[in-house]
Protein backbone atom coordinates (compact mmCIF):
# COMPACT_ATOMS: atom_id res chain seq x y z
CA UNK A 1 0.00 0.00 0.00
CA UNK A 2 1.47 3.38 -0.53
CA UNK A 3 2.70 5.77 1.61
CA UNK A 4 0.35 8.47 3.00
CA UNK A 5 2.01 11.87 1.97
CA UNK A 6 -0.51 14.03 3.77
CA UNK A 7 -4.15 13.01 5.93
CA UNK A 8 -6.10 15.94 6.96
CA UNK A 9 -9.98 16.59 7.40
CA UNK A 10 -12.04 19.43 7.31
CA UNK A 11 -11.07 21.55 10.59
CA UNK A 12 -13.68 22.28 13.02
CA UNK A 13 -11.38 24.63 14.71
CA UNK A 14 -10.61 26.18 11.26
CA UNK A 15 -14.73 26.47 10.47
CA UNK A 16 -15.42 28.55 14.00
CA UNK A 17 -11.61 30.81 13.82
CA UNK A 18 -11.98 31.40 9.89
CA UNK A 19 -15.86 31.71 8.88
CA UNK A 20 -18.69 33.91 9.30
CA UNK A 21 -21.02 31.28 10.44
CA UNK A 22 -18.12 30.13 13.44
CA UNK A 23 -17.94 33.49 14.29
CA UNK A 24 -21.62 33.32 14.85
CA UNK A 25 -21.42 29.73 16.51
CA UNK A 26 -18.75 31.25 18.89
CA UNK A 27 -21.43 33.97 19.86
CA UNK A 28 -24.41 32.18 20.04
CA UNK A 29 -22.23 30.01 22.67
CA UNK A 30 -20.84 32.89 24.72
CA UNK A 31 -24.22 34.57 24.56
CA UNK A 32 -25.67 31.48 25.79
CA UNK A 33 -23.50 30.73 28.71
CA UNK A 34 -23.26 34.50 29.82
CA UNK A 35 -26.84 34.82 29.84
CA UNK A 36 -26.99 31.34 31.31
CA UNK A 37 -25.24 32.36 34.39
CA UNK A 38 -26.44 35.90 34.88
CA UNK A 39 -30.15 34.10 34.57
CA UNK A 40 -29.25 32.17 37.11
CA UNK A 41 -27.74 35.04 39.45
CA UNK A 42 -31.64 36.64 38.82
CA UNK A 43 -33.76 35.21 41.98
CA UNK A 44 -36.55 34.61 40.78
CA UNK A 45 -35.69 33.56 36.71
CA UNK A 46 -38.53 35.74 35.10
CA UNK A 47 -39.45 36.73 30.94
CA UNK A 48 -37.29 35.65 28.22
CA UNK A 49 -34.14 34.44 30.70
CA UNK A 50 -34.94 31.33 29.24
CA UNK A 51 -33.79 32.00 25.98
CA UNK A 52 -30.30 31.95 26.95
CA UNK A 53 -30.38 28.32 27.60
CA UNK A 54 -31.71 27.44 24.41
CA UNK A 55 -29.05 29.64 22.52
CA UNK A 56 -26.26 27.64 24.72
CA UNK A 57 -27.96 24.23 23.85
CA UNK A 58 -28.03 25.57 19.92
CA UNK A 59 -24.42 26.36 19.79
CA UNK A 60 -23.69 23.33 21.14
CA UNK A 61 -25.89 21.54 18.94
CA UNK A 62 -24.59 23.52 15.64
CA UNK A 63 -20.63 22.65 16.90
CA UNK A 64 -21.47 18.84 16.96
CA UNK A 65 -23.15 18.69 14.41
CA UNK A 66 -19.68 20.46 12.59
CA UNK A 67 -17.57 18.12 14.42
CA UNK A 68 -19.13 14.97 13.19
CA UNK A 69 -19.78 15.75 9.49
CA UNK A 70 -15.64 16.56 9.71
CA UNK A 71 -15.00 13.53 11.19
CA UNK A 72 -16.68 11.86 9.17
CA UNK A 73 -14.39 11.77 5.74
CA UNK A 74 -11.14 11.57 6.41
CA UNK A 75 -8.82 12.62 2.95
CA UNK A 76 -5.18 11.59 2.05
CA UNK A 77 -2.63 11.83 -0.61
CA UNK A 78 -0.68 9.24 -1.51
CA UNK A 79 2.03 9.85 -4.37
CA UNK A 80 -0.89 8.59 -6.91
CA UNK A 81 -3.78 8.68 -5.39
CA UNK A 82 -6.36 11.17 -3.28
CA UNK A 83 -8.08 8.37 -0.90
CA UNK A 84 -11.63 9.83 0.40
CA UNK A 85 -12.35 7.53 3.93
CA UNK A 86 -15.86 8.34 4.37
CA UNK A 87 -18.59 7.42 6.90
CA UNK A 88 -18.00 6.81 10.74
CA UNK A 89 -20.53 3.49 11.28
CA UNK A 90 -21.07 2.67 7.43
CA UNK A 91 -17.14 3.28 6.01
CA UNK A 92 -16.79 3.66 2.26
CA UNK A 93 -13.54 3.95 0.62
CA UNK A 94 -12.80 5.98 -3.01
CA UNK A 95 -10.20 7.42 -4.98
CA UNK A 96 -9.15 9.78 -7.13
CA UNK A 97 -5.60 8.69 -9.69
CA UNK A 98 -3.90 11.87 -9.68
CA UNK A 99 -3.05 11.55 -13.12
CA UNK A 100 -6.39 12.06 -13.72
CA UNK A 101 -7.05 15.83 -11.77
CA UNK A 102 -7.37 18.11 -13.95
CA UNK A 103 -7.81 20.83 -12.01
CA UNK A 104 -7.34 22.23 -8.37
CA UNK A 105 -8.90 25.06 -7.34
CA UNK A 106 -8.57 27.16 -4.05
CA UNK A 107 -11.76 29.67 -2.55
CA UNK A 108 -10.89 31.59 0.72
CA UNK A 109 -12.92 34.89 1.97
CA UNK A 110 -10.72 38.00 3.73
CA UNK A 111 -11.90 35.78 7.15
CA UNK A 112 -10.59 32.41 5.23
CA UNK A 113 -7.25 33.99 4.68
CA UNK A 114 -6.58 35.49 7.92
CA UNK A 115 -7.36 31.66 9.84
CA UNK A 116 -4.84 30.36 7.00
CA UNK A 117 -8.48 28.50 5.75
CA UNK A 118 -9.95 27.30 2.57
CA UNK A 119 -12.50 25.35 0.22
CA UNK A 120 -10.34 23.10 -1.59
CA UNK A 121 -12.23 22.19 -5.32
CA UNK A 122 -11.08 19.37 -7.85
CA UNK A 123 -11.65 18.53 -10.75
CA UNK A 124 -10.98 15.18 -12.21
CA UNK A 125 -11.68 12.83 -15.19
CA UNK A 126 -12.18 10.28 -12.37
CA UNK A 127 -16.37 9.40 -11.97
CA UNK A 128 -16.07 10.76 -8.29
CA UNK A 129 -15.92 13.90 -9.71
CA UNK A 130 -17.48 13.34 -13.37
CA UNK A 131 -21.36 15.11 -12.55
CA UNK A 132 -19.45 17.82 -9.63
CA UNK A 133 -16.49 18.89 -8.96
CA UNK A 134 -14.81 17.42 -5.31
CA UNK A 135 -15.81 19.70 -2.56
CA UNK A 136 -13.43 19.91 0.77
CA UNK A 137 -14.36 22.37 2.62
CA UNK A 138 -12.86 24.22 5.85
CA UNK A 139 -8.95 23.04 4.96
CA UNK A 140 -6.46 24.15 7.17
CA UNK A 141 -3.22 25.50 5.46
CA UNK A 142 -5.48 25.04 1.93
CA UNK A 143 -3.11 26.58 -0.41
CA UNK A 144 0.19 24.72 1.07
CA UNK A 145 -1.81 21.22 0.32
CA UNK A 146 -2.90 22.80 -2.99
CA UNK A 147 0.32 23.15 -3.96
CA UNK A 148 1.62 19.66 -2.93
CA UNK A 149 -1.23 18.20 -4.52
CA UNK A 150 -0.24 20.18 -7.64
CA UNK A 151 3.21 19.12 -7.57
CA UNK A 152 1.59 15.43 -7.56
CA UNK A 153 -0.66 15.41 -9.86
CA UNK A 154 2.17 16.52 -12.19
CA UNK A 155 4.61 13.84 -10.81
CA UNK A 156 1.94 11.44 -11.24
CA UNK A 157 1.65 12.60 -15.10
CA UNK A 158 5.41 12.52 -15.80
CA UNK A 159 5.40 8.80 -14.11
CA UNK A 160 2.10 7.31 -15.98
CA UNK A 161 3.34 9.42 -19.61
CA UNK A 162 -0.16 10.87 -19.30
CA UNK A 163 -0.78 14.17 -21.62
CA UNK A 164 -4.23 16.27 -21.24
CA UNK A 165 -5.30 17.55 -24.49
CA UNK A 166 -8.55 19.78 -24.33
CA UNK A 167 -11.20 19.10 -27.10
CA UNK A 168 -13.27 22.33 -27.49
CA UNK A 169 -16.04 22.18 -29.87
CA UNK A 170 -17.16 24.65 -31.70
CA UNK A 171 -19.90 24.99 -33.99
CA UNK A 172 -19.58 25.54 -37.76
CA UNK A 173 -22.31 26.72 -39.82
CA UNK A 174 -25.04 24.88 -40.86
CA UNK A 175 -24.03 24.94 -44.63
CA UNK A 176 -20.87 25.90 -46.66
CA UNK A 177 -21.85 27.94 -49.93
């Protein structure tokens, strides 16, 4: 079996430092347990003090439910191959030849960038990604393992003698007069 070069998954700890809707996770929970506590100071607990609760229990709820979609596909690079481990009770296995990527492609927001975060996309000839592109979201130090992977897939051509050549098609008209 080859060696892994690299095994990450998407970052929980990335998804609440580097996005938008972390950020809001993160204050949803310190809302929650602030307002928790300082309900709780309040003899009697009167009104809407038992909102604060709920907001604790749905921050909590939002970060698990983060946690185990991440842990539930696990992603590594071999020197020819991107393995996908997915499921956590029912475990599938696929992969990707690397010879067969033809593109990788990097998104980030201003908030992506400063958490050193990003949506990794690929595109392959491979039928995992023949209908959609492969989607890994929330990828600590994303354009470092971009550039790896790039590096590989272009190892992994030199090594198989694989060239891409791109067929465009282009209409011609209907008739020649």
């Amino acid at each position: 079996m080859p060696q892994a070069i690299d095994r990450f998954r998407s970052s929980t700890l990335g998804w609440l430092r580097g996005t938008l809707a972390g950020w809001g996770t993160i204050l949803l929970l310190v809302a929650g347990l602030a307002g928790s506590i300082w309900a709780l100071a309040q003899r009697p607990v009167e009104g809407w003090a038992w909102l604060f609760p709920v907001a604790l229990v749905a921050g909590l709820g939002l970060l698990l439910a983060k946690w185990f979609a991440n842990l539930a596909t696990t992603y590594e690079v071999t020197d020819d191959r991107l393995i996908l481990h997915k499921g956590i009770v029912m475990k599938s296995i696929d992969e990707i030849e690397l010879y067969r990527i033809k593109d990788v492609r990097i998104d980030f927001t201003i908030i992506n960038q400063m958490a050193d975060l990003g949506t990794i996309s690929i595109t392959s000839s491979d039928e995992t990604t023949r209908d959609a592109p492969l989607v890994i979201r929330d990828v600590d130090r994303a354009r470092a393992r971009r550039e790896e992977l790039r590096k590989l897939v272009d190892a992994a051509r030199r090594n198989r003698g694989v060239r891409e050549i791109d067929m465009v098609h282009e209409d011609i008209g209907e008739g020649i007069d």
